[in-house]
N, C-alpha and C. Protein backbone atom coordinates (compact mmCIF):
# COMPACT_ATOMS: atom_id res chain seq x y z
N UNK A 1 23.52 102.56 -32.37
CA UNK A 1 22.20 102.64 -31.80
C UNK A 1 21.13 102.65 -32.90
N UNK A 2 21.47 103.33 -34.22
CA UNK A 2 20.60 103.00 -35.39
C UNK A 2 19.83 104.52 -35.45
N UNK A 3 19.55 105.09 -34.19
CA UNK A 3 18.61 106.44 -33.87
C UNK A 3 19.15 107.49 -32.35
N UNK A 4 18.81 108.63 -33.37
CA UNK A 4 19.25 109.62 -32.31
C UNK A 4 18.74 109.09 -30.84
N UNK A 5 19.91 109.40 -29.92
CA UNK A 5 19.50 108.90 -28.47
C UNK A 5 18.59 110.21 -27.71
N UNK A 6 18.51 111.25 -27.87
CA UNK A 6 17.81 111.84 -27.57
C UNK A 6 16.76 111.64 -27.54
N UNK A 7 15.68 111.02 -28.49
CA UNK A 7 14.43 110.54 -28.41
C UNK A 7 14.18 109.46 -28.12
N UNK A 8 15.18 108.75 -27.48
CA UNK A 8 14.71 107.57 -27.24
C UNK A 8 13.58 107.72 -25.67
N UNK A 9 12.57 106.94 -25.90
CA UNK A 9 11.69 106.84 -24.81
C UNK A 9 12.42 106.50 -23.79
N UNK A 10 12.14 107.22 -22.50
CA UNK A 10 12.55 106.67 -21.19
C UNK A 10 11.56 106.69 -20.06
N UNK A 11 10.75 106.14 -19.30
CA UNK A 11 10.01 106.40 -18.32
C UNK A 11 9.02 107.45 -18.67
N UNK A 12 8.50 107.53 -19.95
CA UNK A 12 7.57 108.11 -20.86
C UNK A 12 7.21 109.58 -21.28
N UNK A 13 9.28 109.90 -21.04
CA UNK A 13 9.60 111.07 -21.74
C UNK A 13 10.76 110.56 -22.63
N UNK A 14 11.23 111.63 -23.34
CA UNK A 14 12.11 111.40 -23.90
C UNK A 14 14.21 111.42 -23.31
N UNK A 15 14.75 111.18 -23.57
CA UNK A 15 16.03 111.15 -22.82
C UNK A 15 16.62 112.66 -22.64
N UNK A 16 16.28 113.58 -23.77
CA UNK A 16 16.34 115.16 -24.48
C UNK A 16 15.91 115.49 -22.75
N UNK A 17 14.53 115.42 -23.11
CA UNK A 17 13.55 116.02 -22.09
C UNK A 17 13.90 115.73 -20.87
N UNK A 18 13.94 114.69 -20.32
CA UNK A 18 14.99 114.27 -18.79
C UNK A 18 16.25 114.85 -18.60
N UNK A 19 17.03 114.89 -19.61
CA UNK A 19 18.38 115.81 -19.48
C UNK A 19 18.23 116.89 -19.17
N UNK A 20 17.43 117.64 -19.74
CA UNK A 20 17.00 119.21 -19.72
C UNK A 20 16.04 119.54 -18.56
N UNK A 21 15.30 118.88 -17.89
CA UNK A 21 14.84 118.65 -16.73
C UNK A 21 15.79 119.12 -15.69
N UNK A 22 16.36 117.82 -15.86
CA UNK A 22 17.55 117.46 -14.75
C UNK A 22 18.59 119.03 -14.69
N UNK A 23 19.22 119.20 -15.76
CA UNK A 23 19.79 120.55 -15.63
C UNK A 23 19.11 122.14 -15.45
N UNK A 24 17.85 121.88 -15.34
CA UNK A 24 17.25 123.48 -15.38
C UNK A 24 16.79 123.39 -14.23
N UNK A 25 16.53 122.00 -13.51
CA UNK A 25 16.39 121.88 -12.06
C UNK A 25 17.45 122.26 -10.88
N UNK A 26 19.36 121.94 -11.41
CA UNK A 26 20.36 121.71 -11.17
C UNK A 26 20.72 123.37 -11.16
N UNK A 27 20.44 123.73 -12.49
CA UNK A 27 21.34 125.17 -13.09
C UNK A 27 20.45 126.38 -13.63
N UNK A 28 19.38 125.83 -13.81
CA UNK A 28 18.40 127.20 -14.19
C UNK A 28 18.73 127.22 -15.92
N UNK A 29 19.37 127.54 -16.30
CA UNK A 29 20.16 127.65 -17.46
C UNK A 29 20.59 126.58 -18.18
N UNK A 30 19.93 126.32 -19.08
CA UNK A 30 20.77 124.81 -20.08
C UNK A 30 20.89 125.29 -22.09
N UNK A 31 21.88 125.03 -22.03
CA UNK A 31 21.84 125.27 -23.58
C UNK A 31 22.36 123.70 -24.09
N UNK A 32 22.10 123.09 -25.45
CA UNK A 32 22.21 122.03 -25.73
C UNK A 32 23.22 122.02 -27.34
N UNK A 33 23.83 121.28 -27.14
CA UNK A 33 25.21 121.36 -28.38
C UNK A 33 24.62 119.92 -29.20
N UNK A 34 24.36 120.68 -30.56
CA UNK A 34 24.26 119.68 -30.91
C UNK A 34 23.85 120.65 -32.80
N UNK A 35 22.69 119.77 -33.64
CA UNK A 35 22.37 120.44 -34.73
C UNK A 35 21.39 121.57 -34.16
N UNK A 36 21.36 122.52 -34.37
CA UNK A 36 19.63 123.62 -34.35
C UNK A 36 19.06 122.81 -34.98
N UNK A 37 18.82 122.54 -36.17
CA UNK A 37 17.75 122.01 -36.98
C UNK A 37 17.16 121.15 -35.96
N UNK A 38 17.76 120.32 -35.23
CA UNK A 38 17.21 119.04 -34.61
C UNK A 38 16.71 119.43 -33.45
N UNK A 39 17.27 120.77 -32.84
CA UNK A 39 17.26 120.57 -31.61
C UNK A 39 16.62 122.09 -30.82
N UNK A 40 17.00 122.91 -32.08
CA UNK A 40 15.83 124.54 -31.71
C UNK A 40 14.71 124.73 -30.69
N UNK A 41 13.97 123.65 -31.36
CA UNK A 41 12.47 123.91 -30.65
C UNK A 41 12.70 123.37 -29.17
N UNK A 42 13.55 122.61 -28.67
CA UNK A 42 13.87 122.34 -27.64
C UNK A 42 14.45 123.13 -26.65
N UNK A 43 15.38 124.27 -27.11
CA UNK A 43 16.03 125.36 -26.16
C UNK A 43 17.38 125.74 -26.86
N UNK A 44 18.08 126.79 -26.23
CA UNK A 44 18.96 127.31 -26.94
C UNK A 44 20.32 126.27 -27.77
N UNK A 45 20.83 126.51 -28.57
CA UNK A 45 21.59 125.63 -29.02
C UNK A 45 23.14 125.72 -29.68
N UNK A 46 23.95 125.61 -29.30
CA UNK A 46 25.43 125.64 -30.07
C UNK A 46 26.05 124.43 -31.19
N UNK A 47 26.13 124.99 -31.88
CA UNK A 47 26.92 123.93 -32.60
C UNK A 47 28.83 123.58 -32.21
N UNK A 48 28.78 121.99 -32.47
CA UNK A 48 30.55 122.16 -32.32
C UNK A 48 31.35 123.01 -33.56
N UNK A 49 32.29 123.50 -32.89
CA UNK A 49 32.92 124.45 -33.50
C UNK A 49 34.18 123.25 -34.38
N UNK A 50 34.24 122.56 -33.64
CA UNK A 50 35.12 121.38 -34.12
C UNK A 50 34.10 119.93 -34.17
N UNK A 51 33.69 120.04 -35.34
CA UNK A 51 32.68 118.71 -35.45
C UNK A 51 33.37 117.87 -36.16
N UNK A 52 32.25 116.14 -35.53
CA UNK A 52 33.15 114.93 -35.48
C UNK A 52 34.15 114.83 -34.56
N UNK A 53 34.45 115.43 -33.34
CA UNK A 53 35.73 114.91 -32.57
C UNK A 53 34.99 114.59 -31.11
N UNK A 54 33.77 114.33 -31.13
CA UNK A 54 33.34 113.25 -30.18
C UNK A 54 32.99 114.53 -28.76
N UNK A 55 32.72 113.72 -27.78
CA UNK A 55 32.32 114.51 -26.63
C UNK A 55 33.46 115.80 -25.83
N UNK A 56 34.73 115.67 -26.40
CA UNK A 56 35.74 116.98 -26.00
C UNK A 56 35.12 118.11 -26.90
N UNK A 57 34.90 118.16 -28.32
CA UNK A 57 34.08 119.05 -28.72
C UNK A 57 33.28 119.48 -28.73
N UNK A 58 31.92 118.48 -27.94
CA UNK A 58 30.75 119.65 -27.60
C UNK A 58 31.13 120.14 -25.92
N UNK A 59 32.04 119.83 -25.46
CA UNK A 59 32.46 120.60 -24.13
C UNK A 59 33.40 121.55 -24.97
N UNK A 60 33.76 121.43 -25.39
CA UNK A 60 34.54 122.96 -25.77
C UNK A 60 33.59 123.90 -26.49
N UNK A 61 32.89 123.10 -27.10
CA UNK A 61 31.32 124.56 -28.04
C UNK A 61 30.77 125.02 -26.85
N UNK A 62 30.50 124.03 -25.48
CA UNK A 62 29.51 124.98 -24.81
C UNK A 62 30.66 125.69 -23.72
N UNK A 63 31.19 125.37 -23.32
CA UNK A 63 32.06 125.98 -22.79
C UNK A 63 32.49 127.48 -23.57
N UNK A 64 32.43 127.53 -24.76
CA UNK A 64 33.26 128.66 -25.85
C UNK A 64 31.89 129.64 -25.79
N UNK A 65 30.91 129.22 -25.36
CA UNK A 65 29.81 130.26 -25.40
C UNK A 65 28.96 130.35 -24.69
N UNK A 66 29.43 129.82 -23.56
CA UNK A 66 29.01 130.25 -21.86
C UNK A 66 29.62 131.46 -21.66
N UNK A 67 28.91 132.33 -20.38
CA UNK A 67 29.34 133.16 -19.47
C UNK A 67 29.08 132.96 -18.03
N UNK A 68 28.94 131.62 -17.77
CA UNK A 68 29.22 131.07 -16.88
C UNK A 68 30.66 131.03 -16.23
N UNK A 69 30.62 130.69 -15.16
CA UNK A 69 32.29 130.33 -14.66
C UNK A 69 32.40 128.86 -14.42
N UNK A 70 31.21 128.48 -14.01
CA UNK A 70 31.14 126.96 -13.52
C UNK A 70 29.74 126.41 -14.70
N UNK A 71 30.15 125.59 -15.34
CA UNK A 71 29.08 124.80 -16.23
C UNK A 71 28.80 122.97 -16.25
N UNK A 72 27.77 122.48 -15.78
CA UNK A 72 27.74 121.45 -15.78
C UNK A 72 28.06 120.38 -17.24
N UNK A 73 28.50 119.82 -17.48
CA UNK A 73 27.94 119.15 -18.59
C UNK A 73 27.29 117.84 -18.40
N UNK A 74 25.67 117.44 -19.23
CA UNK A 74 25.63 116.12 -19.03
C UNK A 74 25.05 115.54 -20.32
N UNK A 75 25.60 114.31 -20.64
CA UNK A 75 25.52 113.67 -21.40
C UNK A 75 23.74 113.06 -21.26
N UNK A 76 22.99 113.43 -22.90
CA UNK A 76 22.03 112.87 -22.92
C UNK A 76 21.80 111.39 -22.44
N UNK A 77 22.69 110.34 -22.42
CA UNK A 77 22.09 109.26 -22.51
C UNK A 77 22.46 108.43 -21.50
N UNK A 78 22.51 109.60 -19.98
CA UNK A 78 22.60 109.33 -18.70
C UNK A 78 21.25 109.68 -17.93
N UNK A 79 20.80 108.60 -17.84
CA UNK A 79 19.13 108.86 -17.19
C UNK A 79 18.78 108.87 -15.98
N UNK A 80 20.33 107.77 -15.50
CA UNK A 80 19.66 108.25 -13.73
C UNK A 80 20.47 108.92 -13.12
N UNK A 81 21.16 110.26 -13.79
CA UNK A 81 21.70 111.88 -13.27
C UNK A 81 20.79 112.27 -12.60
N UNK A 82 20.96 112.65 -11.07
CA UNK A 82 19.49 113.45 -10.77
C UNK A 82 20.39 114.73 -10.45
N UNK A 83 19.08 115.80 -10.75
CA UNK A 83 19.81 116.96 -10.34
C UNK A 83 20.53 117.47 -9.05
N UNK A 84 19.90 116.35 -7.74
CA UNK A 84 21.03 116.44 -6.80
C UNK A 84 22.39 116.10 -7.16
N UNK A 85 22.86 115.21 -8.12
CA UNK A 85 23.67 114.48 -7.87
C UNK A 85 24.60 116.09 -9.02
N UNK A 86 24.20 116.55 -9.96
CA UNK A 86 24.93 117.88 -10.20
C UNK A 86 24.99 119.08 -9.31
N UNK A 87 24.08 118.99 -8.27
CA UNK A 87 24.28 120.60 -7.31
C UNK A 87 25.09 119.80 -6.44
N UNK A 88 25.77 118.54 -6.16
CA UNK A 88 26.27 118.16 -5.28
C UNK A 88 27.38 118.52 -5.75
N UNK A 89 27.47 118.40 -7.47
CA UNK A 89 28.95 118.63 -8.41
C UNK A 89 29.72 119.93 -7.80
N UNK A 90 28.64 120.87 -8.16
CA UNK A 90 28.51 122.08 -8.30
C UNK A 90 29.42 122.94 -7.15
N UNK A 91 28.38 121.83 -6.11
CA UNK A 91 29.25 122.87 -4.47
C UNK A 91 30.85 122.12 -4.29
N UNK A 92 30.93 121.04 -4.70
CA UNK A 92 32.47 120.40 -5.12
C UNK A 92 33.39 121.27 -5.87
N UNK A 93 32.63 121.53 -6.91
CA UNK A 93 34.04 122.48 -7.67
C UNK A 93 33.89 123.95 -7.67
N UNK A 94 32.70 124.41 -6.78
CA UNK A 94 33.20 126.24 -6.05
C UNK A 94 33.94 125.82 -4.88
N UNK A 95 33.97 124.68 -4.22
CA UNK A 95 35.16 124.71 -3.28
C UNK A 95 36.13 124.73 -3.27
N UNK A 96 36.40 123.73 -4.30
CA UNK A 96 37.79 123.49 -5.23
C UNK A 96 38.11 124.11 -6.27
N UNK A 97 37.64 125.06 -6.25
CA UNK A 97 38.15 125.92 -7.32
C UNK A 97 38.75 126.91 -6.06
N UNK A 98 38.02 127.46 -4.96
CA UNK A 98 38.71 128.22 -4.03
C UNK A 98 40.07 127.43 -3.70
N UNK A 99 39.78 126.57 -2.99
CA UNK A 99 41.07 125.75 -2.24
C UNK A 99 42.43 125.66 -3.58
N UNK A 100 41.87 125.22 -4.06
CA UNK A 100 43.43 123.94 -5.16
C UNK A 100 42.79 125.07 -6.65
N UNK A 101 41.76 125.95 -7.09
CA UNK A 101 41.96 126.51 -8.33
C UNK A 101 41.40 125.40 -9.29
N UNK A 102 40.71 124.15 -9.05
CA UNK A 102 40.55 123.26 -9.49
C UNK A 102 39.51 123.38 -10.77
N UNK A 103 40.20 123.02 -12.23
CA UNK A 103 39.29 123.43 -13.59
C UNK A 103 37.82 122.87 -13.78
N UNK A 104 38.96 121.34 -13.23
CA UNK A 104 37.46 119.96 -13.90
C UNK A 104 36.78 119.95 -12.26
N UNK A 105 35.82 119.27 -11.99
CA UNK A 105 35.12 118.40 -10.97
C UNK A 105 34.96 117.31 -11.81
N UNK A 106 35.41 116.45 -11.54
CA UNK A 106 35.20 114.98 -12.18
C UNK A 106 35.00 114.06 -10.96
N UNK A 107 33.40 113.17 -11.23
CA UNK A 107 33.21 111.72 -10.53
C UNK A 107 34.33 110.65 -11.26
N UNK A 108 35.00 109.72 -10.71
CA UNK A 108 35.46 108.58 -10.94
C UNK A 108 34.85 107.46 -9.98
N UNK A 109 34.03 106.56 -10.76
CA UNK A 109 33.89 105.32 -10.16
C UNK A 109 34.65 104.77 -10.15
N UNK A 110 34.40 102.95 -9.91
CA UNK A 110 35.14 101.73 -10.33
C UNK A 110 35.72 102.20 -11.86
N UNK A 111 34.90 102.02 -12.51
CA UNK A 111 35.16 101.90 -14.01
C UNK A 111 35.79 103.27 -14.59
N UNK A 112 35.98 104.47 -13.84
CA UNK A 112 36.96 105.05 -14.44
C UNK A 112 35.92 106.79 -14.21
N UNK A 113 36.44 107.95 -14.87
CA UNK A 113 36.11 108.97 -15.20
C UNK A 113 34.93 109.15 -15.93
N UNK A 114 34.18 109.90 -15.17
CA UNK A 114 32.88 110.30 -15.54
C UNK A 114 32.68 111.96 -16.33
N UNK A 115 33.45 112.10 -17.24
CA UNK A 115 33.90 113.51 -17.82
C UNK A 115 32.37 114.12 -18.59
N UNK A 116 31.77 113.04 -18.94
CA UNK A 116 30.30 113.76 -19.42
C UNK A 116 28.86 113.95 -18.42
N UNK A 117 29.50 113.53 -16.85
CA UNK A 117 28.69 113.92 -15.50
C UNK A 117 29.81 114.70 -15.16
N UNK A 118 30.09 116.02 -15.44
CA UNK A 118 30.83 117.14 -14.38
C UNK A 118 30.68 118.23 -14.28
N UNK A 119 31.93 118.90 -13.67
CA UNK A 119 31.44 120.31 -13.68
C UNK A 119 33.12 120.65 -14.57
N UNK A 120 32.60 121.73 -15.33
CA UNK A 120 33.98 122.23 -15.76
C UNK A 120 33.93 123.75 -15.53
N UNK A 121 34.95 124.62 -15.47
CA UNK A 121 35.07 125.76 -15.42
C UNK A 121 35.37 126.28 -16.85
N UNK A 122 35.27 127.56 -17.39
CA UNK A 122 34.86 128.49 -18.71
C UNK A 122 36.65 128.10 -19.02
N UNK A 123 37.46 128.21 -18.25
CA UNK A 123 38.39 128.27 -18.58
C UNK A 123 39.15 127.18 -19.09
N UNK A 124 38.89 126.01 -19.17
CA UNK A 124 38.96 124.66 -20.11
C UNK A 124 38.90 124.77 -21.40
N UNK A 125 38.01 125.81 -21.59
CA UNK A 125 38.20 125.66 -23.30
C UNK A 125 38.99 126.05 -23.84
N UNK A 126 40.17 126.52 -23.31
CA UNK A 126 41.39 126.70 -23.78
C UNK A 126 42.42 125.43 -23.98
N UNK A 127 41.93 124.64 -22.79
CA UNK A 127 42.98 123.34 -22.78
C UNK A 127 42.23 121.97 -23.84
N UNK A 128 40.64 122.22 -23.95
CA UNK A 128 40.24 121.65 -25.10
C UNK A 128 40.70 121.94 -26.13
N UNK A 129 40.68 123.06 -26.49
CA UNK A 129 40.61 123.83 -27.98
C UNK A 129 42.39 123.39 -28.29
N UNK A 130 43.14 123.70 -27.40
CA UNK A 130 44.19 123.00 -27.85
C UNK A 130 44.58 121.69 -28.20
N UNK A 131 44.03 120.71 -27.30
CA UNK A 131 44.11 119.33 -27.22
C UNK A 131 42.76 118.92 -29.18
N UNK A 132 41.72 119.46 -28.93
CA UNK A 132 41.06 119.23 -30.27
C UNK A 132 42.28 119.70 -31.44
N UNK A 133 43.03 120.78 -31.80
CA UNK A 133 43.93 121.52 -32.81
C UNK A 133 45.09 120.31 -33.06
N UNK A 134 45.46 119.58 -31.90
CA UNK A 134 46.08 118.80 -31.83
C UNK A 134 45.55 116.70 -32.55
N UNK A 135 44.19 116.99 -32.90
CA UNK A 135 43.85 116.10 -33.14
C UNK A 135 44.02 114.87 -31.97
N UNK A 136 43.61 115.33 -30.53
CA UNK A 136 43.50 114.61 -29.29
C UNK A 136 41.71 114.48 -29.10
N UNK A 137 41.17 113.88 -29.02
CA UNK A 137 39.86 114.10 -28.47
C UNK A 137 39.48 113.42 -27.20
N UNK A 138 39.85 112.47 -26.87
CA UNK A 138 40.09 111.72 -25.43
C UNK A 138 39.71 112.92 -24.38
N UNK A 139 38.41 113.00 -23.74
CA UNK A 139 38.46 114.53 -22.52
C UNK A 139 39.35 113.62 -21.57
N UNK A 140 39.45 112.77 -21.21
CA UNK A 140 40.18 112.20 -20.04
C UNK A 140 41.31 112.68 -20.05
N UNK A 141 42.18 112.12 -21.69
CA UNK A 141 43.66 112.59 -21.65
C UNK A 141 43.72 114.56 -21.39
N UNK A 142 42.58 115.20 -21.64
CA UNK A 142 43.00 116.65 -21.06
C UNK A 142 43.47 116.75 -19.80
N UNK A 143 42.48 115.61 -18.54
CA UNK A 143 42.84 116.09 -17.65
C UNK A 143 44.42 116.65 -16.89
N UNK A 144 45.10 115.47 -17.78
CA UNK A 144 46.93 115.68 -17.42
C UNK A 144 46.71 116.56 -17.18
N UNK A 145 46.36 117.73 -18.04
CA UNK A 145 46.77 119.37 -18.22
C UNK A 145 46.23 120.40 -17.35
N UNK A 146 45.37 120.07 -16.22
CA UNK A 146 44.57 120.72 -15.42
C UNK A 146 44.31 120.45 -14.50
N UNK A 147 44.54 120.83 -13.05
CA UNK A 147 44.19 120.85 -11.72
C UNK A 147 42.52 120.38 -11.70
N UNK A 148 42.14 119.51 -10.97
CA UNK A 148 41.25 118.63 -11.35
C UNK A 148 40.96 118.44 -9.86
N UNK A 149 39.30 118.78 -9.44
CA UNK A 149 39.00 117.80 -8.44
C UNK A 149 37.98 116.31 -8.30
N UNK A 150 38.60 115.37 -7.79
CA UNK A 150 37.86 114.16 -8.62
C UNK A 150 37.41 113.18 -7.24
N UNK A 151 35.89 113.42 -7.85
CA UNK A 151 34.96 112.63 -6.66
C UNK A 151 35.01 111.62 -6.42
N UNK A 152 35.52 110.56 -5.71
CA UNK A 152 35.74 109.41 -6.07
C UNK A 152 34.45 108.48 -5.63
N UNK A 153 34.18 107.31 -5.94
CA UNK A 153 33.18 106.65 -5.79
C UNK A 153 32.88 106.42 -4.18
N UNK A 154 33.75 106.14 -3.16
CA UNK A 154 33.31 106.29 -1.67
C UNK A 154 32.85 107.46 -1.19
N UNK A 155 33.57 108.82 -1.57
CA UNK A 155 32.59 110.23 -1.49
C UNK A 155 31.33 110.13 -2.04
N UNK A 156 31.15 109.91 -3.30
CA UNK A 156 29.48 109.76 -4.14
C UNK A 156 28.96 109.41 -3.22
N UNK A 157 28.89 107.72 -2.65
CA UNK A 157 28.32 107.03 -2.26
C UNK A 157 27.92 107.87 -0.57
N UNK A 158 28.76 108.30 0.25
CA UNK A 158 28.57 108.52 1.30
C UNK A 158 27.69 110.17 1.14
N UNK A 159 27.11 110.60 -0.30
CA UNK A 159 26.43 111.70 0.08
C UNK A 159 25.19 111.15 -1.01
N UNK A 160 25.23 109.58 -1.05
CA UNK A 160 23.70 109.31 -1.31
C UNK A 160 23.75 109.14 -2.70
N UNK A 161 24.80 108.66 -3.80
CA UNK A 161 24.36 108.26 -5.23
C UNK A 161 25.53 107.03 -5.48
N UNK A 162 25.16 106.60 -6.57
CA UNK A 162 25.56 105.30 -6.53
C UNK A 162 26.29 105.41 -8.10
N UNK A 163 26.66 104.10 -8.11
CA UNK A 163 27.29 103.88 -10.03
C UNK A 163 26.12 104.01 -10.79
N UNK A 164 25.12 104.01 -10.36
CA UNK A 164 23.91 103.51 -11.76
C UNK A 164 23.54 105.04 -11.60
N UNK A 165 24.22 105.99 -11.12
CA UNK A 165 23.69 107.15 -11.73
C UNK A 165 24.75 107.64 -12.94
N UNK A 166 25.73 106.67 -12.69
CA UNK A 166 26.38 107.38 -14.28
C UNK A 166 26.04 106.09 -15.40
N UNK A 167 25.09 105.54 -15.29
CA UNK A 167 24.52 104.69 -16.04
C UNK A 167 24.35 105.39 -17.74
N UNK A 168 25.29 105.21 -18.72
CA UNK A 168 24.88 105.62 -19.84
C UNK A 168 24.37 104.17 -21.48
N UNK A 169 23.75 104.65 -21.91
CA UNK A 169 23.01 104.04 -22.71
C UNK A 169 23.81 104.13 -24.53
N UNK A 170 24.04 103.07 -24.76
CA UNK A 170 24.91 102.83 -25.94
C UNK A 170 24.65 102.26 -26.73
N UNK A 171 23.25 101.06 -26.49
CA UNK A 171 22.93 100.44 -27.50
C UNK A 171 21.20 99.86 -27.39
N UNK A 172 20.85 99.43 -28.10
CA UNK A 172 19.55 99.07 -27.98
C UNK A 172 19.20 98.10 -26.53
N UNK A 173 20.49 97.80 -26.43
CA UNK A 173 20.46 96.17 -25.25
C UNK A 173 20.32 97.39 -24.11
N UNK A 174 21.45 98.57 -23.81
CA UNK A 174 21.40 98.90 -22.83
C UNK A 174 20.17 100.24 -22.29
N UNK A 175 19.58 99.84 -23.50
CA UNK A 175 18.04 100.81 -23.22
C UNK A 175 17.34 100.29 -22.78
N UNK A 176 17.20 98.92 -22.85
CA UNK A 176 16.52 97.61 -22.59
C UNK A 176 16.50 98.37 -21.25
N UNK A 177 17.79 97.21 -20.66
CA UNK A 177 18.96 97.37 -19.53
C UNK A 177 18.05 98.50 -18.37
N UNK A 178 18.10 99.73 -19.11
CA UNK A 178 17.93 100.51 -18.21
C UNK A 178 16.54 101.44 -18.14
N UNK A 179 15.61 100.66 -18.71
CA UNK A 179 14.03 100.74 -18.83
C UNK A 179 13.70 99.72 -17.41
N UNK A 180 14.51 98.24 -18.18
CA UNK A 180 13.45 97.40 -16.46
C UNK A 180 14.35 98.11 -15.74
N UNK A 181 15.33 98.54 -14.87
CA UNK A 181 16.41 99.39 -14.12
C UNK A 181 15.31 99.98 -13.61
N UNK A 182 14.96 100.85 -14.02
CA UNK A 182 13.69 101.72 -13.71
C UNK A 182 12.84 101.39 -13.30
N UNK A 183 11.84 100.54 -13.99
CA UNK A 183 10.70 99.75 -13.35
C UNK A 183 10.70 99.24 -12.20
N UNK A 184 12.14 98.94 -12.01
CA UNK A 184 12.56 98.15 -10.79
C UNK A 184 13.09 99.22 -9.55
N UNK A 185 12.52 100.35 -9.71
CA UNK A 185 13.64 100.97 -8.78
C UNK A 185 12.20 101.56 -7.69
C-alpha cells in the first residue's frame, strides 16, 4: 500500500476514525492494537505481544487484555462494516455461546472466512497464543481447534448485509475501488 491504511481518506474521514466509529457505536468500548506512538491520541492501545505474525496476533493482544467475554474484532481497512452488521455478530455468538459454547462467531461468504469481521470470546487467546508459539499465524487454521459459529452468506444476506460489507482494502487500486463504491451507493 506504500502508507499506513489507517489514514487513508475515506468518505472524508479517515479509515482509523470509521473503524472506531463503527465499534463504539456497536460496543461502547474500543481499544486499538497496534504502535501507541501512532495511535495514543486516538484511544486506548495494546501492543502485539507477538509482533510480525500478522492479524492472529493482534487478536490475541486484544483479546490478552480484554475483560470482556465477547469482543468484536474489526479490521481497519473494512469500510463498509456497519455497526449493525457487528451487534448482529454480537447477538449470534451470546446465542451460540449458550447453545453449542461456541468461541469464534465467524461470517463466511462466497470467498471464504471473514476472521477480521467477528466476534471472538476472551477465551481464544489461549488457542491463539498456542497456535502463534507454534509459529502458525493463519486465524482460519485456529478455527480446527474451536467450536465455532459461522454465519454463512444466505443468513447475512437475509438479515440485510451483503459481501461488500466485508469489503477490505489492500492496495491503492482497491481504495480507488471502494471510494467510487461509495459515491455510488
Amino acid at each position: 500500500m506504500g502508507t499506513n491504511k489507517a489514514f487513508l481518506d475515506f468518505a472524508g474521514q479517515t479509515l482509523l476514525a470509521r473503524g472506531l466509529d463503527v465499534l463504539k457505536a456497536a460496543c461502547g468500548s474500543v481499544t486499538i492494537v497496534g504502535d501507541p506512538a501512532t495511535f495514543a491520541a486516538f484511544g486506548p492501545v495494546v501492543e502485539d505481544v507477538f509482533p510480525g505474525c500478522g492479524p492472529l496476533g493482534g487478536i490475541h493482544a486484544a483479546l490478552s487484555r480484554s475483560s470482556a467475554e465477547f469482543n468484536a474484532v474489526l479490521a481497519v481497512d473494512m469500510p463498509f462494516a456497519p455497526a449493525e452488521l457487528i451487534g448482529f455478530l454480537f447477538a449470534a455468538a451470546e446465542a451460540a455461546a449458550e447453545e453449542s459454547g461456541a468461541m469464534v462467531t465467524v461470517p463466511r461468504i462466497r470467498t471464504g472466512f471473514q476472521p477480521l469481521c467477528a466476534i471472538y470470546r476472551r477465551d481464544f487467546t489461549a488457542t491463539a497464543d498456542q497456535a502463534l508459539r507454534a509459529g502458525k499465524y493463519k486465524v482460519d487454521a485456529t478455527f480446527a481447534h474451536v467450536p465455532l459459529r459461522i454465519v454463512e452468506q444466505p443468513e447475512l444476506e437475509a438479515a440485510g448485509f451483503s459481501k461488500k460489507n466485508f469489503l477490505n482494502i489492500n492496495s491503492p487500486e482497491d481504495h480507488r475501488a471502494a471510494i467510487d463504491l461509495a459515491t455510488q451507493s
